[in-house]
N, C-alpha and C. Protein backbone atom coordinates (compact mmCIF):
# COMPACT_ATOMS: atom_id res chain seq x y z
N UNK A 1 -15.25 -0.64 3.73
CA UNK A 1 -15.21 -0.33 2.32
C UNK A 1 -14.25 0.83 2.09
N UNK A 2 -13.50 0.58 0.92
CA UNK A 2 -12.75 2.14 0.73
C UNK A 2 -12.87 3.11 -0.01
N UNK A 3 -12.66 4.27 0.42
CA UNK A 3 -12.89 5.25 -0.52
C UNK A 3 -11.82 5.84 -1.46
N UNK A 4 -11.66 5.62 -2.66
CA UNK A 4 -11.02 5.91 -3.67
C UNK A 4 -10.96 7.69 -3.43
N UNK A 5 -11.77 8.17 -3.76
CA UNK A 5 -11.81 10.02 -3.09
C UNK A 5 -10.47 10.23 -2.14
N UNK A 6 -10.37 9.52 -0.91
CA UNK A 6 -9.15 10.12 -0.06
C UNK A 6 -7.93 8.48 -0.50
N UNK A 7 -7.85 8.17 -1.68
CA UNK A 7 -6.71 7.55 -1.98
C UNK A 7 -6.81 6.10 -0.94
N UNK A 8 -7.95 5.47 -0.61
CA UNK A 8 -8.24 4.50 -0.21
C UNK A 8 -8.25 3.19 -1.11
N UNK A 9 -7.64 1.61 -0.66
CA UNK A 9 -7.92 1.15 -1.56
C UNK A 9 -7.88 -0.22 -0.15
N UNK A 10 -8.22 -1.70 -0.99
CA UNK A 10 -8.49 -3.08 -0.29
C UNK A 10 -7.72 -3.85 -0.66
N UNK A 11 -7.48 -4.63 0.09
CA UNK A 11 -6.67 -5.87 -0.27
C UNK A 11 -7.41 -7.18 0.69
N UNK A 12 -7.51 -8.38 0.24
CA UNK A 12 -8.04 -9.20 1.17
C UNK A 12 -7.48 -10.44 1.37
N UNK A 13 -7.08 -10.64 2.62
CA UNK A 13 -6.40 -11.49 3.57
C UNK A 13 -6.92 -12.60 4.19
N UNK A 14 -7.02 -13.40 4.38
CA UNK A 14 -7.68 -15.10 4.81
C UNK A 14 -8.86 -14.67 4.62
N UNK A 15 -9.52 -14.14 3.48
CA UNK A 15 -11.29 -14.45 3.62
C UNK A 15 -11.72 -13.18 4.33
N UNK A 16 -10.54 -11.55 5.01
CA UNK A 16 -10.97 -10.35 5.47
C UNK A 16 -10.83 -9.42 4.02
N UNK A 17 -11.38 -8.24 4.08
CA UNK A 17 -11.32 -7.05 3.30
C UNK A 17 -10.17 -6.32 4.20
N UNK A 18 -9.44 -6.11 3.60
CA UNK A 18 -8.28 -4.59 4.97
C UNK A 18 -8.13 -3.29 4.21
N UNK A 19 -8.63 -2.52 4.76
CA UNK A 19 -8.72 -1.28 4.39
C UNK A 19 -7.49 -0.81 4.50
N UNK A 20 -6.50 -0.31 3.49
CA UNK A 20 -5.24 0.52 3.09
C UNK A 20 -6.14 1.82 3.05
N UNK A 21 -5.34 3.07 4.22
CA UNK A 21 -5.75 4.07 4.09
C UNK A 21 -4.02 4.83 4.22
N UNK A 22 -4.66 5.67 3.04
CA UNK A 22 -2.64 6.55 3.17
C UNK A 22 -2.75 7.63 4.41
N UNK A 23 -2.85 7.43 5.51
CA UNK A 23 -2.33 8.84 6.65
C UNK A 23 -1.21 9.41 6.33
N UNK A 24 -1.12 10.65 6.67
CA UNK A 24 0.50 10.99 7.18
C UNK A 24 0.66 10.34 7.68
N UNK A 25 0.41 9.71 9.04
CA UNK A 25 1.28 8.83 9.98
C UNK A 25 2.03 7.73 9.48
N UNK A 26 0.82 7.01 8.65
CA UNK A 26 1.34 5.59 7.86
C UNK A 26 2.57 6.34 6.22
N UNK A 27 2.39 6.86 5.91
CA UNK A 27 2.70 7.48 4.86
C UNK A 27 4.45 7.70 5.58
N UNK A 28 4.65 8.81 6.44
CA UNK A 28 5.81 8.89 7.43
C UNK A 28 6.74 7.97 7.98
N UNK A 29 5.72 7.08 8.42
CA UNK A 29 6.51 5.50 8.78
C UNK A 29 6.75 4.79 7.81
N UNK A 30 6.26 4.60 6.45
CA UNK A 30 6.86 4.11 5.13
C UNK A 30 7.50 4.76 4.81
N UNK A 31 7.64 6.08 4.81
CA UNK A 31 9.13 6.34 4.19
C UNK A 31 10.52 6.64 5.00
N UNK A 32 10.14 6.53 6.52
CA UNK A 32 11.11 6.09 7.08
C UNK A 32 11.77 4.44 6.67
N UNK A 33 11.43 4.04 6.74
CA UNK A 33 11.37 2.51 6.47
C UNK A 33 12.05 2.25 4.62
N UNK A 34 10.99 2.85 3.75
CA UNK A 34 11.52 2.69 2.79
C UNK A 34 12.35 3.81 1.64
N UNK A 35 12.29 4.63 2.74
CA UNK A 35 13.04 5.91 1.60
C UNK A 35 12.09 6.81 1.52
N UNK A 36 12.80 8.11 0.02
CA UNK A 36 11.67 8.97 0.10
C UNK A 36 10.47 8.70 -0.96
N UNK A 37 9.38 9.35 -0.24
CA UNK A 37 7.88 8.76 -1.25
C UNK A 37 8.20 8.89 -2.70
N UNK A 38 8.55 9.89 -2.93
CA UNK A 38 8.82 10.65 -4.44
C UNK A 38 9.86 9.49 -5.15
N UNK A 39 10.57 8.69 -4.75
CA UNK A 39 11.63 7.83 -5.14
C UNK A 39 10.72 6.65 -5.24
N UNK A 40 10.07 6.30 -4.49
CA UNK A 40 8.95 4.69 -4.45
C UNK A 40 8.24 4.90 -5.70
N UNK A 41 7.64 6.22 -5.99
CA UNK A 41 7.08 6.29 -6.88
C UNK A 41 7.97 6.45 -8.15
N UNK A 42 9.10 6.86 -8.05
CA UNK A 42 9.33 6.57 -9.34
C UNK A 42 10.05 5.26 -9.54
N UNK A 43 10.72 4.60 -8.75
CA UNK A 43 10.45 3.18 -8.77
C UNK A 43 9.77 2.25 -9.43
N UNK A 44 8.12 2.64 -9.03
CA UNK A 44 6.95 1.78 -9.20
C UNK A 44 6.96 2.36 -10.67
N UNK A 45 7.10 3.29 -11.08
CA UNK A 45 6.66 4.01 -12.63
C UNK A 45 7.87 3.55 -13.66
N UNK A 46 9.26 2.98 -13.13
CA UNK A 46 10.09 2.35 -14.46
C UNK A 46 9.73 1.01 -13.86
N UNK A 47 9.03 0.11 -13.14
CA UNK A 47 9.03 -1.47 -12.61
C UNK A 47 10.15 -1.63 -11.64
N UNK A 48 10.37 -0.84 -11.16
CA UNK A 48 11.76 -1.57 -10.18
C UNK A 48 11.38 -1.53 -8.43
N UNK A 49 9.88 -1.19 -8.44
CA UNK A 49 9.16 -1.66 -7.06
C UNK A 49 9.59 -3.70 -6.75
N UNK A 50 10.35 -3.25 -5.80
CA UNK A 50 10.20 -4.37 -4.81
C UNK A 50 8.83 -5.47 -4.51
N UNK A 51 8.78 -6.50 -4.81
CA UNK A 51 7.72 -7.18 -3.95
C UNK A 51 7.45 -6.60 -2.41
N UNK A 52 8.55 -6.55 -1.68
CA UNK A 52 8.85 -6.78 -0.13
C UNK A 52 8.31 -4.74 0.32
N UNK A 53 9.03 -4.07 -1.31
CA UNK A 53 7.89 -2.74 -0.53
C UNK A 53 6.80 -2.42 -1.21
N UNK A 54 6.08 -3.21 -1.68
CA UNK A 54 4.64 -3.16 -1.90
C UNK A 54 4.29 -3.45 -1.02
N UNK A 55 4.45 -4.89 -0.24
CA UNK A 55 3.59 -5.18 0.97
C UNK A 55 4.30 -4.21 2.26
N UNK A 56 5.48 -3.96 2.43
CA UNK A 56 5.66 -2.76 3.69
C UNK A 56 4.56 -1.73 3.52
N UNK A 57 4.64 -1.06 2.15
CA UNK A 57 3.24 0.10 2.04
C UNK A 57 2.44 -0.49 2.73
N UNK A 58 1.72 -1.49 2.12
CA UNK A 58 0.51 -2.00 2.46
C UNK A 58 0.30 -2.31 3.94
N UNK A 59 0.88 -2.72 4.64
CA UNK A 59 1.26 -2.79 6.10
C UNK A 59 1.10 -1.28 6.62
N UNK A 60 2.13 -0.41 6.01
CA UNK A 60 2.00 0.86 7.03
C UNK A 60 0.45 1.23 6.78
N UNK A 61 -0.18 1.24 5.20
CA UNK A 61 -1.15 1.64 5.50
C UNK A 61 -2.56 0.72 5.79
N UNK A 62 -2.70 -0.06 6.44
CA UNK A 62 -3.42 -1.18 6.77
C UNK A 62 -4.28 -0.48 8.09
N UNK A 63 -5.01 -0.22 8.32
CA UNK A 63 -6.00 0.04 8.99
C UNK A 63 -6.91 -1.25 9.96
N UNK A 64 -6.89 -1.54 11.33
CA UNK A 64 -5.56 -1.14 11.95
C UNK A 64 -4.71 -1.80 11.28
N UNK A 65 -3.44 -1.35 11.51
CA UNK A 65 -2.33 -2.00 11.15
C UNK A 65 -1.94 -3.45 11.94
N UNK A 66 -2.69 -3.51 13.15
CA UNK A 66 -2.91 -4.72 13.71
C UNK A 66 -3.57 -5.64 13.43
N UNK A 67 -4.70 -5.58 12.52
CA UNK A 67 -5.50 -6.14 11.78
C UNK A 67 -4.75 -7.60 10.67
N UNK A 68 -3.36 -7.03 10.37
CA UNK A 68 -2.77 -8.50 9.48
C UNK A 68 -1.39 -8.27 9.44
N UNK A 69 -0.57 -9.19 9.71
CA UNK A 69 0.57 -9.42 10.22
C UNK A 69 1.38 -9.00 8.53
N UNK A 70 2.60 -8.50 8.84
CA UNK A 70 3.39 -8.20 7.97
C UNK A 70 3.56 -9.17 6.45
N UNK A 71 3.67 -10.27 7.15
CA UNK A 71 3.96 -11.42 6.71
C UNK A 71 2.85 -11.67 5.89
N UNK A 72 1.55 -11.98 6.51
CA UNK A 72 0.08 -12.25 5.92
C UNK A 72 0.26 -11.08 4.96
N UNK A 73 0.40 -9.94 4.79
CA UNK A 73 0.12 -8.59 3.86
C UNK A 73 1.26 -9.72 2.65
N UNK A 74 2.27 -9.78 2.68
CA UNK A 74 3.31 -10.14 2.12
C UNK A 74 2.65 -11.21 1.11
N UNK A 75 2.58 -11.97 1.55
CA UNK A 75 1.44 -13.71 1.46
C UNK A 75 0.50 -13.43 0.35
N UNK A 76 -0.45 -12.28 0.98
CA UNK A 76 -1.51 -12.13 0.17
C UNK A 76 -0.99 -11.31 -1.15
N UNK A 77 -0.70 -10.41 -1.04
CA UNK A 77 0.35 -9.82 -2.64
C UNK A 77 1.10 -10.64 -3.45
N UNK A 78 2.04 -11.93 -2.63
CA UNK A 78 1.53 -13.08 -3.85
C UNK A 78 1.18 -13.40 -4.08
N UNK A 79 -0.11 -13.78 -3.56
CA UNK A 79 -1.19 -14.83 -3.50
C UNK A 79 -1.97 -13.84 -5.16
N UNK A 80 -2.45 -12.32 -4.61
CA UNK A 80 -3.02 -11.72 -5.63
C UNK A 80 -1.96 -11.86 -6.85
N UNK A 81 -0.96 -11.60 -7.02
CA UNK A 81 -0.05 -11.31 -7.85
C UNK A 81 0.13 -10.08 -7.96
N UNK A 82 0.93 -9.60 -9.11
CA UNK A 82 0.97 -8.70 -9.26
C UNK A 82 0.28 -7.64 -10.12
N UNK A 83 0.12 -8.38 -10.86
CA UNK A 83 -1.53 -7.54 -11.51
C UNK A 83 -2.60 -7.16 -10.81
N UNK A 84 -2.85 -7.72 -9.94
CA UNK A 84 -3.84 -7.71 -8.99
C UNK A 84 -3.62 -6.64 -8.16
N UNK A 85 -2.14 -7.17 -7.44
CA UNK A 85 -1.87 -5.74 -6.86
C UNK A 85 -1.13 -4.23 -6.94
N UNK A 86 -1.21 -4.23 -8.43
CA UNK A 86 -1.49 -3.11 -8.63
C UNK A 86 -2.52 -1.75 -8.95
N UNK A 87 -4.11 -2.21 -8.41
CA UNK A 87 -5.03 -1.35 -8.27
C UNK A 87 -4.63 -0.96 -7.17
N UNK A 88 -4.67 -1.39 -6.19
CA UNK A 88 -4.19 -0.81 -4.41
C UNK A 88 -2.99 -0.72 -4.60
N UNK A 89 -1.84 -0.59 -5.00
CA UNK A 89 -0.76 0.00 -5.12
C UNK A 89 -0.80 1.48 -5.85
N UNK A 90 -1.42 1.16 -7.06
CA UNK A 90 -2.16 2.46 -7.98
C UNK A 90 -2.33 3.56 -7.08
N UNK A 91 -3.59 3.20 -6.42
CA UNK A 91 -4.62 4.05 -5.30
C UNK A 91 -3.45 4.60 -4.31
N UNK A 92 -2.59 4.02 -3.82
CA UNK A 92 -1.97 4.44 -2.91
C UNK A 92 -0.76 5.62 -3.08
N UNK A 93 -0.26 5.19 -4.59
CA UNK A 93 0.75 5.77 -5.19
C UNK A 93 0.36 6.98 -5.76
N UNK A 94 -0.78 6.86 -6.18
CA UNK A 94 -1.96 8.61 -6.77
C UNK A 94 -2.11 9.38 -5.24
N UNK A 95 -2.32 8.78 -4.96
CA UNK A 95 -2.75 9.96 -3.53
C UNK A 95 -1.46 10.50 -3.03
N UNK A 96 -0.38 9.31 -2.74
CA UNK A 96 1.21 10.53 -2.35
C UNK A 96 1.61 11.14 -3.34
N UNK A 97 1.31 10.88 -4.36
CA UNK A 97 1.45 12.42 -5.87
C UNK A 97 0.53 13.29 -5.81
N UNK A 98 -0.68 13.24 -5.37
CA UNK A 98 -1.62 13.99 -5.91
C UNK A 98 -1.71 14.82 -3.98
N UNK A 99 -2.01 13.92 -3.39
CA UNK A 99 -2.52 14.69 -2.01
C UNK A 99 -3.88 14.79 -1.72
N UNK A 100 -3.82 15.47 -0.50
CA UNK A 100 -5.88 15.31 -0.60
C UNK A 100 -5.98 16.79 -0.28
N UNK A 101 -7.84 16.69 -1.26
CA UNK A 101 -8.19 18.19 -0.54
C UNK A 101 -7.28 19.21 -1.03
């Protein structure tokens, strides 16, 4: 289950729940990958978020991250759409603005 409190949010994959948790670690490796956080987010805030880095987020922060293949994360964010996935995009995008604690 996730906790909204430390910027936790779910997404669910063949019939699993996957816990998106923002670490530094995962947080670090997404923005290696996709640039800097502060830029994703403002991205996501005029609409010009990518399909392809919504689901990279979601991947780095996927708990384990072994738990669902890049591809499957990808799959399922169309599958939800995009309305859908923007509560766990939301959740994820408040916590690298806001921080924890």
């Amino acid at each position: 289950m996730s906790n909204p409190a430390r910027g936790e949010a779910h997404i669910h994959i063949e019939g699993r729940e996957i816990l998106l948790r923002p670490t530094f670690d995962a947080l670090v490796q997404a923005e290696e990958e996709l640039g800097p956080l502060l830029a994703l987010v403002e991205r996501a805030g005029e609409g010009q978020l990518k399909l392809s880095e919504i689901a990279a987020l979601f991947w780095h922060c996927a708990v384990p991250r072994e738990v669902a293949s890049r591809e499957a994360i990808g799959k399922a964010v169309l599958a939800m759409g995009l309305a859908q996935s923007a509560k766990p995009l939301r959740a994820l995008l408040c916590e690298i603005l806001r921080g924890t604690g």
